[in-house]
PDB file of N, CA and C in Angstrom:
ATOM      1  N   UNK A   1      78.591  91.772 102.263  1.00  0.00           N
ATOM      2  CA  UNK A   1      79.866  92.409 102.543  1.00  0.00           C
ATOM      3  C   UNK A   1      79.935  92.715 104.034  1.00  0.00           C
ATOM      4  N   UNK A   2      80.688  92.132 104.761  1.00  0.00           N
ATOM      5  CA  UNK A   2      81.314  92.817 105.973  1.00  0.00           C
ATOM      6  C   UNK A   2      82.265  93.940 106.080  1.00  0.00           C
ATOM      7  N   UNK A   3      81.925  94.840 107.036  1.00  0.00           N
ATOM      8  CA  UNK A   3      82.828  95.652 107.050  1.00  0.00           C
ATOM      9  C   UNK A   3      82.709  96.354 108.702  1.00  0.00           C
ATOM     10  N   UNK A   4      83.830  96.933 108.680  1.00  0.00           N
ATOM     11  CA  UNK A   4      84.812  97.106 110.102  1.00  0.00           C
ATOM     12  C   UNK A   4      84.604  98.454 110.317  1.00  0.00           C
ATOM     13  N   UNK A   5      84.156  98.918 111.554  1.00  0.00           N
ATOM     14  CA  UNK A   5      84.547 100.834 111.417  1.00  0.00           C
ATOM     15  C   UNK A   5      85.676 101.132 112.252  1.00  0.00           C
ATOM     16  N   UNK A   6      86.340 101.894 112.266  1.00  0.00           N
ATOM     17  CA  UNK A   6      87.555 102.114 113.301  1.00  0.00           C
ATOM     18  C   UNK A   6      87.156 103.440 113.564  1.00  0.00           C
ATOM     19  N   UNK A   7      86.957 104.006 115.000  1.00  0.00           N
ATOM     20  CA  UNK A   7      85.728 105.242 114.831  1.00  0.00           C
ATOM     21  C   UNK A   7      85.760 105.525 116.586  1.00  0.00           C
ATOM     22  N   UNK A   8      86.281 106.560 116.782  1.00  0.00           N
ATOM     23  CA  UNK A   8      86.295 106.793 118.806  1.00  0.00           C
ATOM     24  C   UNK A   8      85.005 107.757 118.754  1.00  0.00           C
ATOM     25  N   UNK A   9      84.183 108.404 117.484  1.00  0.00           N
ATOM     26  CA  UNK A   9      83.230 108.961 117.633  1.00  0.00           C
ATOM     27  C   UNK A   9      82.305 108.508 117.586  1.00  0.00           C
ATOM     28  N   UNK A  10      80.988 107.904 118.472  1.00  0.00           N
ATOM     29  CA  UNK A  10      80.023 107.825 118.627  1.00  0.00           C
ATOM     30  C   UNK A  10      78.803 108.055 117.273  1.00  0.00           C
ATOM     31  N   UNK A  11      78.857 109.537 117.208  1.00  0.00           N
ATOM     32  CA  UNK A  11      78.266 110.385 116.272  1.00  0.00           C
ATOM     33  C   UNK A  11      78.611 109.782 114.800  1.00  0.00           C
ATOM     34  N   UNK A  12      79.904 109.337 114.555  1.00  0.00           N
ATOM     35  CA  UNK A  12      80.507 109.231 113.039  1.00  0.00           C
ATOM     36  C   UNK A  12      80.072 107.858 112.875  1.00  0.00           C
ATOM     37  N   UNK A  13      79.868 107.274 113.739  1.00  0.00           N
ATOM     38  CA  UNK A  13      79.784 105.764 113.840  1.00  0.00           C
ATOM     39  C   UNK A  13      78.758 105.187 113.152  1.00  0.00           C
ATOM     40  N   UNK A  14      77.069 106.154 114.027  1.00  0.00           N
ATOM     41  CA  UNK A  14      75.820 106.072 113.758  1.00  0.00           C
ATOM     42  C   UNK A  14      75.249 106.766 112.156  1.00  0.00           C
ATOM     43  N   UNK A  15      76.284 107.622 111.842  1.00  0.00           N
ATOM     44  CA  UNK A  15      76.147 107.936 110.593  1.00  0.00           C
ATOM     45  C   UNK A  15      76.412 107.472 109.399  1.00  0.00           C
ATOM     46  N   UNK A  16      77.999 107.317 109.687  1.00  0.00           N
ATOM     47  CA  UNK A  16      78.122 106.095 108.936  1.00  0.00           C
ATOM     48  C   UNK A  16      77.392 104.853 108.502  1.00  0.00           C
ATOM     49  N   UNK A  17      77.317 104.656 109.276  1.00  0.00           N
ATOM     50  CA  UNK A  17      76.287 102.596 109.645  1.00  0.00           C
ATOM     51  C   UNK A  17      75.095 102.867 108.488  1.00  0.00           C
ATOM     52  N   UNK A  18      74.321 104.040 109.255  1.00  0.00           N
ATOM     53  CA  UNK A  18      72.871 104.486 108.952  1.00  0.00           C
ATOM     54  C   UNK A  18      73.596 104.624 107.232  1.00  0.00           C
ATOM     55  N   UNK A  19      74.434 105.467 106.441  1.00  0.00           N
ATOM     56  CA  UNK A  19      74.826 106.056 105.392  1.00  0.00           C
ATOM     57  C   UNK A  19      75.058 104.170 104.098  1.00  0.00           C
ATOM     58  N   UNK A  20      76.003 103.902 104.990  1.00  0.00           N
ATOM     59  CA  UNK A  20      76.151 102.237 104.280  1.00  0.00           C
ATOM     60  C   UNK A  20      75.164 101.265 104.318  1.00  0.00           C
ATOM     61  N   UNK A  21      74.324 101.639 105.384  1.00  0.00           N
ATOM     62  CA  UNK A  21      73.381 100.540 105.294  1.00  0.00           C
ATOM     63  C   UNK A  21      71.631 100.971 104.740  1.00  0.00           C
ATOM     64  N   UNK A  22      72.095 102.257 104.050  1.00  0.00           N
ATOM     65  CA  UNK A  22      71.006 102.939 103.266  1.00  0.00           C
ATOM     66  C   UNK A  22      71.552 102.656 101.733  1.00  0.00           C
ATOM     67  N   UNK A  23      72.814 102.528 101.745  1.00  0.00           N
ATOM     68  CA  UNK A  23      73.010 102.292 100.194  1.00  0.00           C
ATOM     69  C   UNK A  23      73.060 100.614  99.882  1.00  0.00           C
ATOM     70  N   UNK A  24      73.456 100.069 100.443  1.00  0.00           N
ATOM     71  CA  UNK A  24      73.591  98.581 100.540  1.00  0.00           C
ATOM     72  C   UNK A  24      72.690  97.649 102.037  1.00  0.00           C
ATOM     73  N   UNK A  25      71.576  97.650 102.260  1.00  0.00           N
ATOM     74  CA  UNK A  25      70.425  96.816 103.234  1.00  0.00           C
ATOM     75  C   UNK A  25      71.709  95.651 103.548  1.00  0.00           C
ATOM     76  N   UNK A  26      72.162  94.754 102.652  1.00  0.00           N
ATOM     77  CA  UNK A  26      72.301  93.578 102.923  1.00  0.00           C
ATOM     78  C   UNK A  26      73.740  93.444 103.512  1.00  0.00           C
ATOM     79  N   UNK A  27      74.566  94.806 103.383  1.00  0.00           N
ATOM     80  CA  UNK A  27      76.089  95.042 104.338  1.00  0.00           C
ATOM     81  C   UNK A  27      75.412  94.753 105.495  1.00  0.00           C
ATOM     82  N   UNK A  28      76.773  94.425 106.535  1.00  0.00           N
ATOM     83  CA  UNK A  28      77.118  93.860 107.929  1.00  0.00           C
ATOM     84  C   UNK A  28      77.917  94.515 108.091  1.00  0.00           C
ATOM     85  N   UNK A  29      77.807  95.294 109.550  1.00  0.00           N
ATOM     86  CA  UNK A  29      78.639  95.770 110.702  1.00  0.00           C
ATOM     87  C   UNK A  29      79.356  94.964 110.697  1.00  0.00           C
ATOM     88  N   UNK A  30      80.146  94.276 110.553  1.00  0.00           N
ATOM     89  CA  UNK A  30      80.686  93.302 110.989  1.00  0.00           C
ATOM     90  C   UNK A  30      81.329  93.555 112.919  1.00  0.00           C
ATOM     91  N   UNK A  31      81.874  94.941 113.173  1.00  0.00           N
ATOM     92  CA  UNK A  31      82.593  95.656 114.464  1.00  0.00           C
ATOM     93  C   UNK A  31      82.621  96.877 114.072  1.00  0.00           C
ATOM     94  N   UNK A  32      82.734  97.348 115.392  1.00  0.00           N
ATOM     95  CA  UNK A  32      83.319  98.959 115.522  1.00  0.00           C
ATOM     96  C   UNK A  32      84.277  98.703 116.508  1.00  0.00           C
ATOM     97  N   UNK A  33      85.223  99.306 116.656  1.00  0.00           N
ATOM     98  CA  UNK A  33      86.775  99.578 117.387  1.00  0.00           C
ATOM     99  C   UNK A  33      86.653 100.903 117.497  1.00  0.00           C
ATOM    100  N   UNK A  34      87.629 101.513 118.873  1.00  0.00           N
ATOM    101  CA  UNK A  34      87.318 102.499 119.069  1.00  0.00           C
ATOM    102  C   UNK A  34      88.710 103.122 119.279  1.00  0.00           C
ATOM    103  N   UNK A  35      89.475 102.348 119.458  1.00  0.00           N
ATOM    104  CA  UNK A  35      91.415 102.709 119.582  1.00  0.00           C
ATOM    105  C   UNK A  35      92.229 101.686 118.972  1.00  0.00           C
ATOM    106  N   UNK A  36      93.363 101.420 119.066  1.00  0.00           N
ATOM    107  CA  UNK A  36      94.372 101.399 117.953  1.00  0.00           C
ATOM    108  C   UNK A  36      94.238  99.861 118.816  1.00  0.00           C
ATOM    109  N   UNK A  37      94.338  99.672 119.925  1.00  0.00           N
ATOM    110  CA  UNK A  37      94.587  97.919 120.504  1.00  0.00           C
ATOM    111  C   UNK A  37      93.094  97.611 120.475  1.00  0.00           C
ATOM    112  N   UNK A  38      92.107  98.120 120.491  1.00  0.00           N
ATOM    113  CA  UNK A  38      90.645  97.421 120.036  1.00  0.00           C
ATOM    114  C   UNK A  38      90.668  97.262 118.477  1.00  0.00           C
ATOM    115  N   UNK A  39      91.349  97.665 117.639  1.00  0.00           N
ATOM    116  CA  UNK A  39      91.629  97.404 116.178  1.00  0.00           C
ATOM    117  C   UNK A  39      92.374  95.894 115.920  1.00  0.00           C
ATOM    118  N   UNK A  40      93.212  96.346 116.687  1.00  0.00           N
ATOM    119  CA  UNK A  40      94.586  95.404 116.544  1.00  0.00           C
ATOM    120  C   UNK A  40      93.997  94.249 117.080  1.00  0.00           C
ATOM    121  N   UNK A  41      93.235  94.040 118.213  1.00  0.00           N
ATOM    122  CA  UNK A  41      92.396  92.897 119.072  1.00  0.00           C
ATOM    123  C   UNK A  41      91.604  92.074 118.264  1.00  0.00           C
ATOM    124  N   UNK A  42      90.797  92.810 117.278  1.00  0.00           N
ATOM    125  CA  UNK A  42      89.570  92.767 117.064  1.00  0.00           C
ATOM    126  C   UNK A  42      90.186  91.766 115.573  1.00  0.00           C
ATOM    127  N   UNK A  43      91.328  92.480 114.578  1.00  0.00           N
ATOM    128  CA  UNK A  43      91.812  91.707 113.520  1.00  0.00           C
ATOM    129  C   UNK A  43      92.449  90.453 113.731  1.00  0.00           C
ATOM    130  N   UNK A  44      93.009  90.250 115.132  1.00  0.00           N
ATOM    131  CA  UNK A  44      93.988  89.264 115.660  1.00  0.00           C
ATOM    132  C   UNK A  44      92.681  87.811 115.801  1.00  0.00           C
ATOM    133  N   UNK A  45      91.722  88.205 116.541  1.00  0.00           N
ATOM    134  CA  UNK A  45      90.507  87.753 117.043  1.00  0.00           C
ATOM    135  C   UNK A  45      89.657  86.991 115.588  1.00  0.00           C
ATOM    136  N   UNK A  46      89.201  88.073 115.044  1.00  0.00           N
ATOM    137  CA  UNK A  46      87.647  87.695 113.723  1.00  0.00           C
ATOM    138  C   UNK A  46      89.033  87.819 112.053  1.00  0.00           C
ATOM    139  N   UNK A  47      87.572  86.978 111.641  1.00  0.00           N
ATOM    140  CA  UNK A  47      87.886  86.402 110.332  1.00  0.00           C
ATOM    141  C   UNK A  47      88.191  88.292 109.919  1.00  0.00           C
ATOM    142  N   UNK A  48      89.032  88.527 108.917  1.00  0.00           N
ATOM    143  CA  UNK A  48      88.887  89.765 107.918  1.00  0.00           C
ATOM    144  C   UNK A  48      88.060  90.175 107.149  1.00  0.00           C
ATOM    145  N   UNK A  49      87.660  91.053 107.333  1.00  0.00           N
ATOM    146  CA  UNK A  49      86.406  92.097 106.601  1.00  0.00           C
ATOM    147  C   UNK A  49      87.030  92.348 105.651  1.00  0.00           C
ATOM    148  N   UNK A  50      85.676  92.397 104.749  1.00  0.00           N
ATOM    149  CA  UNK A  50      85.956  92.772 102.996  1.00  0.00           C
ATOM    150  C   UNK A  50      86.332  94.121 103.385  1.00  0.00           C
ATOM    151  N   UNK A  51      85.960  95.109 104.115  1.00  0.00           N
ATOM    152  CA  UNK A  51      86.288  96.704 103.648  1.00  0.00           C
ATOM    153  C   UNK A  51      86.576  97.089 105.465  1.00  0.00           C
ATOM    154  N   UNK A  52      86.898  97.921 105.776  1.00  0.00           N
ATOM    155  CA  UNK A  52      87.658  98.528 106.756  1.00  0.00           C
ATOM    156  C   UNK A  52      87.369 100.384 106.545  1.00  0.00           C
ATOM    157  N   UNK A  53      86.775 100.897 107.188  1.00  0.00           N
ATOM    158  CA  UNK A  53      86.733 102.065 107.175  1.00  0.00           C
ATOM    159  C   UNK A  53      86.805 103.026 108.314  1.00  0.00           C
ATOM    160  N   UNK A  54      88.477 103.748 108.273  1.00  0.00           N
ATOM    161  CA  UNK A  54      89.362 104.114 109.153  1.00  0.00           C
ATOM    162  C   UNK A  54      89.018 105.421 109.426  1.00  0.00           C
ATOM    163  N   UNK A  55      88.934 106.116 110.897  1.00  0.00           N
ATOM    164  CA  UNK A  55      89.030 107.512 110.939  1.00  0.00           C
ATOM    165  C   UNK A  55      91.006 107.410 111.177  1.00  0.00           C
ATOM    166  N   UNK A  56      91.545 108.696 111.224  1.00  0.00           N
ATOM    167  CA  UNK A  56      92.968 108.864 110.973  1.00  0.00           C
ATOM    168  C   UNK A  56      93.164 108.894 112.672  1.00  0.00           C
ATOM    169  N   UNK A  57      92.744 110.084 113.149  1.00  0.00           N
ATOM    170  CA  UNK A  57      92.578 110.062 114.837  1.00  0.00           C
ATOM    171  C   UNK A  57      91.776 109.581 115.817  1.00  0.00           C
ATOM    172  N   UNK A  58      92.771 109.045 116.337  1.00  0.00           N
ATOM    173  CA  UNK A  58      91.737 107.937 117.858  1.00  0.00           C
ATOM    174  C   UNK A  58      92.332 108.461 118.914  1.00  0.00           C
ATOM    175  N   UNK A  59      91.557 108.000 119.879  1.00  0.00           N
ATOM    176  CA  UNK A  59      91.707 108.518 121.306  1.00  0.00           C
ATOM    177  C   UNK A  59      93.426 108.518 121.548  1.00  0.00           C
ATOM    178  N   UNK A  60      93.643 107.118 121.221  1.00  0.00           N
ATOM    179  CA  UNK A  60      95.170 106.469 121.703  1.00  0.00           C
ATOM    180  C   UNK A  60      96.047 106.661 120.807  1.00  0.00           C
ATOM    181  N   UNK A  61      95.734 107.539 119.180  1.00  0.00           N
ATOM    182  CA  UNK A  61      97.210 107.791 118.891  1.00  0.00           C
ATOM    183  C   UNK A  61      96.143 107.345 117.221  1.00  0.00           C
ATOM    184  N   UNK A  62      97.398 108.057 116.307  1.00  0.00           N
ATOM    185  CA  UNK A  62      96.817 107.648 114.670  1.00  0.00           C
ATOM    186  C   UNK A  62      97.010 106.707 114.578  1.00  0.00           C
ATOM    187  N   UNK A  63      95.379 106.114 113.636  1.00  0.00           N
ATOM    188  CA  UNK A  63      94.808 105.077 113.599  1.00  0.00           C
ATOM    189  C   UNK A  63      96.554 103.938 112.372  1.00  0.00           C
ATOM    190  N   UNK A  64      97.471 104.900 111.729  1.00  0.00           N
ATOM    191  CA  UNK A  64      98.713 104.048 110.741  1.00  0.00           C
ATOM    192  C   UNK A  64      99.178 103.115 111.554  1.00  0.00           C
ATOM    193  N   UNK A  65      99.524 103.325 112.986  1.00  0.00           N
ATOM    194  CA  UNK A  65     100.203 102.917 114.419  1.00  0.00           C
ATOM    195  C   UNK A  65      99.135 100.940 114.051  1.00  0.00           C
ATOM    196  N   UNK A  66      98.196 100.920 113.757  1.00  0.00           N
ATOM    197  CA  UNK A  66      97.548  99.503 113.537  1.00  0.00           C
ATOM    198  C   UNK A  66      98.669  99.186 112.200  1.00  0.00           C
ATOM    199  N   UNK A  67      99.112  99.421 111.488  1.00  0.00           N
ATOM    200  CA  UNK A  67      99.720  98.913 110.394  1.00  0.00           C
ATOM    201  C   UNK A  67     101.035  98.255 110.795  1.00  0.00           C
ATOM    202  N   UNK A  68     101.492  99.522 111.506  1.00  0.00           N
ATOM    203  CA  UNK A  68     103.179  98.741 112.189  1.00  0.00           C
ATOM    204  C   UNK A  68     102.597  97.700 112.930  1.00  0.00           C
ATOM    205  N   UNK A  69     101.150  97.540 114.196  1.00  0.00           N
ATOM    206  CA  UNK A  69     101.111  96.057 114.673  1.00  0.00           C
ATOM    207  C   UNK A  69     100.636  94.829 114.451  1.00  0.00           C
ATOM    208  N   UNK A  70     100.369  95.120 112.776  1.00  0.00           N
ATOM    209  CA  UNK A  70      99.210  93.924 112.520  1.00  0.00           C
ATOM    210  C   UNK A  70      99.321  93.903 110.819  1.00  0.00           C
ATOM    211  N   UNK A  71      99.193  93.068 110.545  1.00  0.00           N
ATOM    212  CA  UNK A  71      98.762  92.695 108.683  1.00  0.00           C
ATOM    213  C   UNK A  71      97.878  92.901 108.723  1.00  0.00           C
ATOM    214  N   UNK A  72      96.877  94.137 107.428  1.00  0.00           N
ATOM    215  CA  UNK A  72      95.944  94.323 107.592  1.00  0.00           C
ATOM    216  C   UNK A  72      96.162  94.073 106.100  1.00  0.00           C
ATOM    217  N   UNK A  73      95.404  92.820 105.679  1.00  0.00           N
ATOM    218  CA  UNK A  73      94.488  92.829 104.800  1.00  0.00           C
ATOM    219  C   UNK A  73      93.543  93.045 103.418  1.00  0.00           C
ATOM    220  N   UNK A  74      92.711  93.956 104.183  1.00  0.00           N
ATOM    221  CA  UNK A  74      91.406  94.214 103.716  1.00  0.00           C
ATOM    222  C   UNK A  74      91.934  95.595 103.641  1.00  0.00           C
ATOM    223  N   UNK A  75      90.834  96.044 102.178  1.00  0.00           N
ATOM    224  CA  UNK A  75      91.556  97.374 101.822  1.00  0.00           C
ATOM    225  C   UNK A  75      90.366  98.311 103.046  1.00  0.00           C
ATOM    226  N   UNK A  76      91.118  99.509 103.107  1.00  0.00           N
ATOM    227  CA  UNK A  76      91.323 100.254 103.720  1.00  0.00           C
ATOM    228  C   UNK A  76      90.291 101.731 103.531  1.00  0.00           C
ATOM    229  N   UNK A  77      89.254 102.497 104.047  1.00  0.00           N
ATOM    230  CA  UNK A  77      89.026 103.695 103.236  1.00  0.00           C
ATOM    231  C   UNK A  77      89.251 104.381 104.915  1.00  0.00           C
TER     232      UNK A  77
END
């Protein structure tokens, strides 16, 4: 399974990763994004990730603002 973090925190990032990749070894980072046009870049760019896991606030504005610029896909947590 690939999966995507959308994440301007550092801290949430490494926890996360460490948290998913303690329950499942064989998941892939696939990316981390850190604002709403490194999201939008990053989906435009790479194949779609099975799972996507969104913080709500980013540096540049709520993370919904990716929905109005892009088809997203892959479900969403």
């Amino acid at each position: 399974m690939q999966v995507l973090i959308v994440e301007d925190e550092d801290l949430a990032v490494k926890k996360l990763s460490k948290t998913l990749l303690a329950i499942d070894p064989d998941l892939e980072i696939a990316g981390v994004t850190d604002s709403i046009r490194a999201t939008v870049d990053w989906l435009r760019e790479q194949p779609a990730p099975d799972l996507i896991f969104m913080d709500i606030e980013l540096a540049d504005g709520q993370s919904f603002e990716i929905f109005n610029r892009i088809e997203v896909t892959s479900p969403v947590i």
